[in-house]
Every structure is written in structure tokens, then in C-alpha cells.
N, C-alpha and C. Protein backbone atom coordinates (compact mmCIF):
# COMPACT_ATOMS: atom_id res chain seq x y z
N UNK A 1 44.22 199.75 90.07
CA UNK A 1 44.83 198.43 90.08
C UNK A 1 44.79 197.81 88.68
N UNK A 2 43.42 198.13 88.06
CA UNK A 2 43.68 197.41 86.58
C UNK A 2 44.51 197.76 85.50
N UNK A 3 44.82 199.21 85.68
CA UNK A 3 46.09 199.70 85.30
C UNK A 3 47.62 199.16 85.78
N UNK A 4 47.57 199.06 86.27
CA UNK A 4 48.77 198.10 86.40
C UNK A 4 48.75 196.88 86.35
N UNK A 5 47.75 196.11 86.42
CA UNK A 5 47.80 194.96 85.29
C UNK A 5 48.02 195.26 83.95
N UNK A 6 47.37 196.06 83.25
CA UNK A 6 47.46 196.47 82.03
C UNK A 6 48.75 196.81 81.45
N UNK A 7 49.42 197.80 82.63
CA UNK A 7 50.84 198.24 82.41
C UNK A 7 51.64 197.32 82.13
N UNK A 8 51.64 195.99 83.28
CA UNK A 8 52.89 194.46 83.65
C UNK A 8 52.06 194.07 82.24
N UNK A 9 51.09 193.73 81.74
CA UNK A 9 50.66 192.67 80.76
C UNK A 9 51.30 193.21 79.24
N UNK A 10 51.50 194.82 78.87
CA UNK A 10 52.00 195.45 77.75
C UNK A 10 53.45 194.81 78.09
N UNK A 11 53.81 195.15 79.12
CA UNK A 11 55.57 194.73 79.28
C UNK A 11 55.90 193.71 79.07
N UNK A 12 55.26 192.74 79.46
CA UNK A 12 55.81 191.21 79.43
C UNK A 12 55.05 191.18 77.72
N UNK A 13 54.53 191.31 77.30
CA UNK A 13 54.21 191.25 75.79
C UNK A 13 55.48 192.08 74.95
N UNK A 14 56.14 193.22 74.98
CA UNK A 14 56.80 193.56 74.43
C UNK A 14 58.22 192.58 75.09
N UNK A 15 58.53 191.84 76.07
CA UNK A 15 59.79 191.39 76.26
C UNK A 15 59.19 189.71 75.93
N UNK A 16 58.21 189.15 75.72
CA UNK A 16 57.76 187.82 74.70
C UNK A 16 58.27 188.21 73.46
N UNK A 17 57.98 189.30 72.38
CA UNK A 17 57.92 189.67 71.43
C UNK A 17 59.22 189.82 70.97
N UNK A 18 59.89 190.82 71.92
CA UNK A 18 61.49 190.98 71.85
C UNK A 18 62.40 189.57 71.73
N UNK A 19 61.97 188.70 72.70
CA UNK A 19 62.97 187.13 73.02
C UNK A 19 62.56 186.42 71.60
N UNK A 20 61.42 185.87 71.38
CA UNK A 20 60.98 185.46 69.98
C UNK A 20 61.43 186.40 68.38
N UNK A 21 61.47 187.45 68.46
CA UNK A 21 62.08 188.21 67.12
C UNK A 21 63.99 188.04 67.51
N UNK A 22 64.21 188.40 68.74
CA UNK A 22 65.88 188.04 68.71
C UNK A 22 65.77 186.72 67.83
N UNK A 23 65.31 185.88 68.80
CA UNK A 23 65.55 183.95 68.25
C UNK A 23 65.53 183.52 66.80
N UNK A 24 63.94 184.41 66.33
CA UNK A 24 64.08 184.71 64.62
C UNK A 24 65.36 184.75 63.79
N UNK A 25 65.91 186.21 64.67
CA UNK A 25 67.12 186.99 63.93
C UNK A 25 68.28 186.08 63.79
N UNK A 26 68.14 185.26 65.13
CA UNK A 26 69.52 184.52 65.20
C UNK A 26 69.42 183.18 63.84
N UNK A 27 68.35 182.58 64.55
CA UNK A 27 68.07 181.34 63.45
C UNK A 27 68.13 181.87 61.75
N UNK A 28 67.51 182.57 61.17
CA UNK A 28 67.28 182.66 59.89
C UNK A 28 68.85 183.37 59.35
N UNK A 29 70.09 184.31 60.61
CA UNK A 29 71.24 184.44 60.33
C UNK A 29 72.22 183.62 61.15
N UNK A 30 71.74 182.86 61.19
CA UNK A 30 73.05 182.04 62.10
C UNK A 30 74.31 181.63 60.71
N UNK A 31 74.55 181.29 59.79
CA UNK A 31 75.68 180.89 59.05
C UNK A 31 76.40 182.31 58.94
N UNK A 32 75.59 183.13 58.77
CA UNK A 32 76.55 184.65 58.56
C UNK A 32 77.33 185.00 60.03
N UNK A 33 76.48 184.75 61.13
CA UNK A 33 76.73 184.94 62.60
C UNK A 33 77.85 184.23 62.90
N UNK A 34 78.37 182.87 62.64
CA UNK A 34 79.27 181.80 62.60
C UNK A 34 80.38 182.54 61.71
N UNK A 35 80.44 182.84 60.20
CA UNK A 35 80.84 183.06 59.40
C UNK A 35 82.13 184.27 60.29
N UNK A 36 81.00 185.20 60.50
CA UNK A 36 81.72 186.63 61.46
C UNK A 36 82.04 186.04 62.77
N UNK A 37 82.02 185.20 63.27
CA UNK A 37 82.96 185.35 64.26
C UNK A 37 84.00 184.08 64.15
N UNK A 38 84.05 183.73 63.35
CA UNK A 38 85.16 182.50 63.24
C UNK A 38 85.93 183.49 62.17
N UNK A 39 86.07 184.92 61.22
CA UNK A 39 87.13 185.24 60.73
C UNK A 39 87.49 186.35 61.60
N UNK A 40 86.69 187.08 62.29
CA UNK A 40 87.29 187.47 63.22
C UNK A 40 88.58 186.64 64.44
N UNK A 41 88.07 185.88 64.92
CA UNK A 41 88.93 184.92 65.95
C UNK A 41 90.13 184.43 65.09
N UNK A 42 89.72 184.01 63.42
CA UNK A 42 91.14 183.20 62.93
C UNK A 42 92.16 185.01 62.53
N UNK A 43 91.19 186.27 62.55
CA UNK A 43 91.78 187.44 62.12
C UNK A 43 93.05 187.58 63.45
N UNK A 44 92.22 187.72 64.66
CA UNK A 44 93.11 187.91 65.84
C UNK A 44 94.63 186.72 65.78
N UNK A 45 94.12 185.67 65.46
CA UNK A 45 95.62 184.59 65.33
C UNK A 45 96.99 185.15 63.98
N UNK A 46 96.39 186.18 63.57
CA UNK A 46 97.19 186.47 62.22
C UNK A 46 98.78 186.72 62.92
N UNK A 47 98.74 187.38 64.11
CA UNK A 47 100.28 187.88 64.68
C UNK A 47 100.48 186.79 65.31
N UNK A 48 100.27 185.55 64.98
CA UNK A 48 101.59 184.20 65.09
C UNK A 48 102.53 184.32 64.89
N UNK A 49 102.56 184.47 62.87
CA UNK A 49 102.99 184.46 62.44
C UNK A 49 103.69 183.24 61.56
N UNK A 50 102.73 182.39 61.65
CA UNK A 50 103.03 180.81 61.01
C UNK A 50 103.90 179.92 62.13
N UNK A 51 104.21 180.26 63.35
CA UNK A 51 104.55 179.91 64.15
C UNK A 51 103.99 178.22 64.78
N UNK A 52 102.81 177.72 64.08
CA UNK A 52 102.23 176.82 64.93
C UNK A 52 102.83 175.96 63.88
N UNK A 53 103.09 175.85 62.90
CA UNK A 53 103.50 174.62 61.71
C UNK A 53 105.59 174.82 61.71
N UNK A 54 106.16 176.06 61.98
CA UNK A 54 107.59 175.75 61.21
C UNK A 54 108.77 175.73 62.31
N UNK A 55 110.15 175.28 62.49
CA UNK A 55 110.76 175.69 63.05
C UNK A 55 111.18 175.13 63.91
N UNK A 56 110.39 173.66 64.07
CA UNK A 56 110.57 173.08 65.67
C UNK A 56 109.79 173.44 66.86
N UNK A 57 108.55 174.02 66.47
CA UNK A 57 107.44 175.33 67.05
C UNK A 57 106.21 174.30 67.10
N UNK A 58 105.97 173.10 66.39
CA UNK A 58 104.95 172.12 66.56
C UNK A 58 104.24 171.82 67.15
N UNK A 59 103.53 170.83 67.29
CA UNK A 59 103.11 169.72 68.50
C UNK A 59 103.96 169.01 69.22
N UNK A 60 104.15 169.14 70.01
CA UNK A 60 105.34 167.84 70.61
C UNK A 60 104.81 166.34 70.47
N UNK A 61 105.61 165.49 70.33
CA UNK A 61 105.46 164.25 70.27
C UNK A 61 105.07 163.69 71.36
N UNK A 62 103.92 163.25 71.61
CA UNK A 62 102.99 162.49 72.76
C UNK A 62 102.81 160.90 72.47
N UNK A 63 103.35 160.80 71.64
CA UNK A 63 103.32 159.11 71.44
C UNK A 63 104.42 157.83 72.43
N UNK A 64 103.97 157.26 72.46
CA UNK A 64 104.60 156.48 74.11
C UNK A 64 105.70 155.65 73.38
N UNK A 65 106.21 155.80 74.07
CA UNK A 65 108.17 154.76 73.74
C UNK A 65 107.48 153.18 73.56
N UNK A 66 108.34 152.93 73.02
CA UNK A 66 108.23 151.47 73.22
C UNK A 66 109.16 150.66 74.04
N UNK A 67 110.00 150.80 74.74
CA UNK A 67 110.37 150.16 75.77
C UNK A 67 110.90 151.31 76.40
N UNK A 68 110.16 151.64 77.82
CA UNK A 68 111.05 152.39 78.97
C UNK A 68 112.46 152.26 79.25
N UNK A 69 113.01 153.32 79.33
CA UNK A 69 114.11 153.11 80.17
C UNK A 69 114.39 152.50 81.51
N UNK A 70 115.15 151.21 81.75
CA UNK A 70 115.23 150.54 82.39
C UNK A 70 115.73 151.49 84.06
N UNK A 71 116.99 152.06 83.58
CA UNK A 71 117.91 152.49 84.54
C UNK A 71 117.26 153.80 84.63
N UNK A 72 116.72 154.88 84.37
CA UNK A 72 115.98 155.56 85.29
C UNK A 72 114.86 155.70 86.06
N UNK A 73 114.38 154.39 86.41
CA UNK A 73 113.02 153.42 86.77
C UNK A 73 113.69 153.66 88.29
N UNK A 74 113.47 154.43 89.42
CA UNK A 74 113.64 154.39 91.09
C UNK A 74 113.34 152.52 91.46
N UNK A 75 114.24 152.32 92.25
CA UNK A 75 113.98 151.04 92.91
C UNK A 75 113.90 151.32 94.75
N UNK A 76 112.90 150.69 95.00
CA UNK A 76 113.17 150.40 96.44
C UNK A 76 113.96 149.75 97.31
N UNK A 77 114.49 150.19 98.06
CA UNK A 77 115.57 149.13 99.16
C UNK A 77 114.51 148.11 99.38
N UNK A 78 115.19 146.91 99.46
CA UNK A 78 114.73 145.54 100.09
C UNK A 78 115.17 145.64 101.78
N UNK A 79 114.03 144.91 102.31
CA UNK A 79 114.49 145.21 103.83
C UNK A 79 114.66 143.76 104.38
């Protein structure tokens, strides 16, 4: 039986050890980690093809009218 305490107590020490050295790895490279995957992701957008800025290909205009159109406003019958 104390062997297998011994056994579970090595394991959970090597997967403490493992979670804390990942966390290390990440923290002390996180700007390079960021770095690589934001030129990757802007790499994948390359077959646009400038498509998001020219052409009439834009943003559409979301800005609100300033006076509605009167006559395509539905009216209800009066009863």
C-alpha cells in the first residue's frame, strides 16, 4: 500500500512540476508567443487580396439618415 502512495505522490509531483514549468515557459515567452500567432493569422488573410479597403468592397455605411422616409413608413387602417 505504501507503494502506491509513493507511486500517486511521484505522479502528481511530476504533473505540479510539469503545469508550473509550462506557466514559466509561457510567461517569460509570451511577446514571441503573441508575435507568432498574430503573423501567422494576418499570413492566412494574405489571399484577400486588398479586398477589405478598394472597390466598393468596404464597410457599409451604418450611420442613421436624418430624416426617414415618410412614404415607405406602413400605416394602419383607422377603424
Amino acid at each position: 500500500m505504501q507503494k502506491l502512495i509513493n507511486v500517486l505522490a511521484l505522479a502528481s509531483t511530476a504533473v505540479s512540476v510539469a503545469v508550473v514549468g509550462t506557466g514559466a515557459y509561457v510567461y517569460v515567452n509570451k511577446d514571441s508567443i503573441i508575435e507568432s500567432v498574430t503573423e501567422k493569422a494576418l499570413g492566412s488573410l494574405g489571399g484577400l487580396g486588398g479586398g477589405l479597403g478598394g472597390a466598393g468592397l468596404g464597410a457599409p455605411d451604418l450611420s442613421p439618415s436624418v430624416a426617414p422616409d415618410q412614404a415607405s413608413t406602413p400605416t394602419l387602417p383607422t377603424l
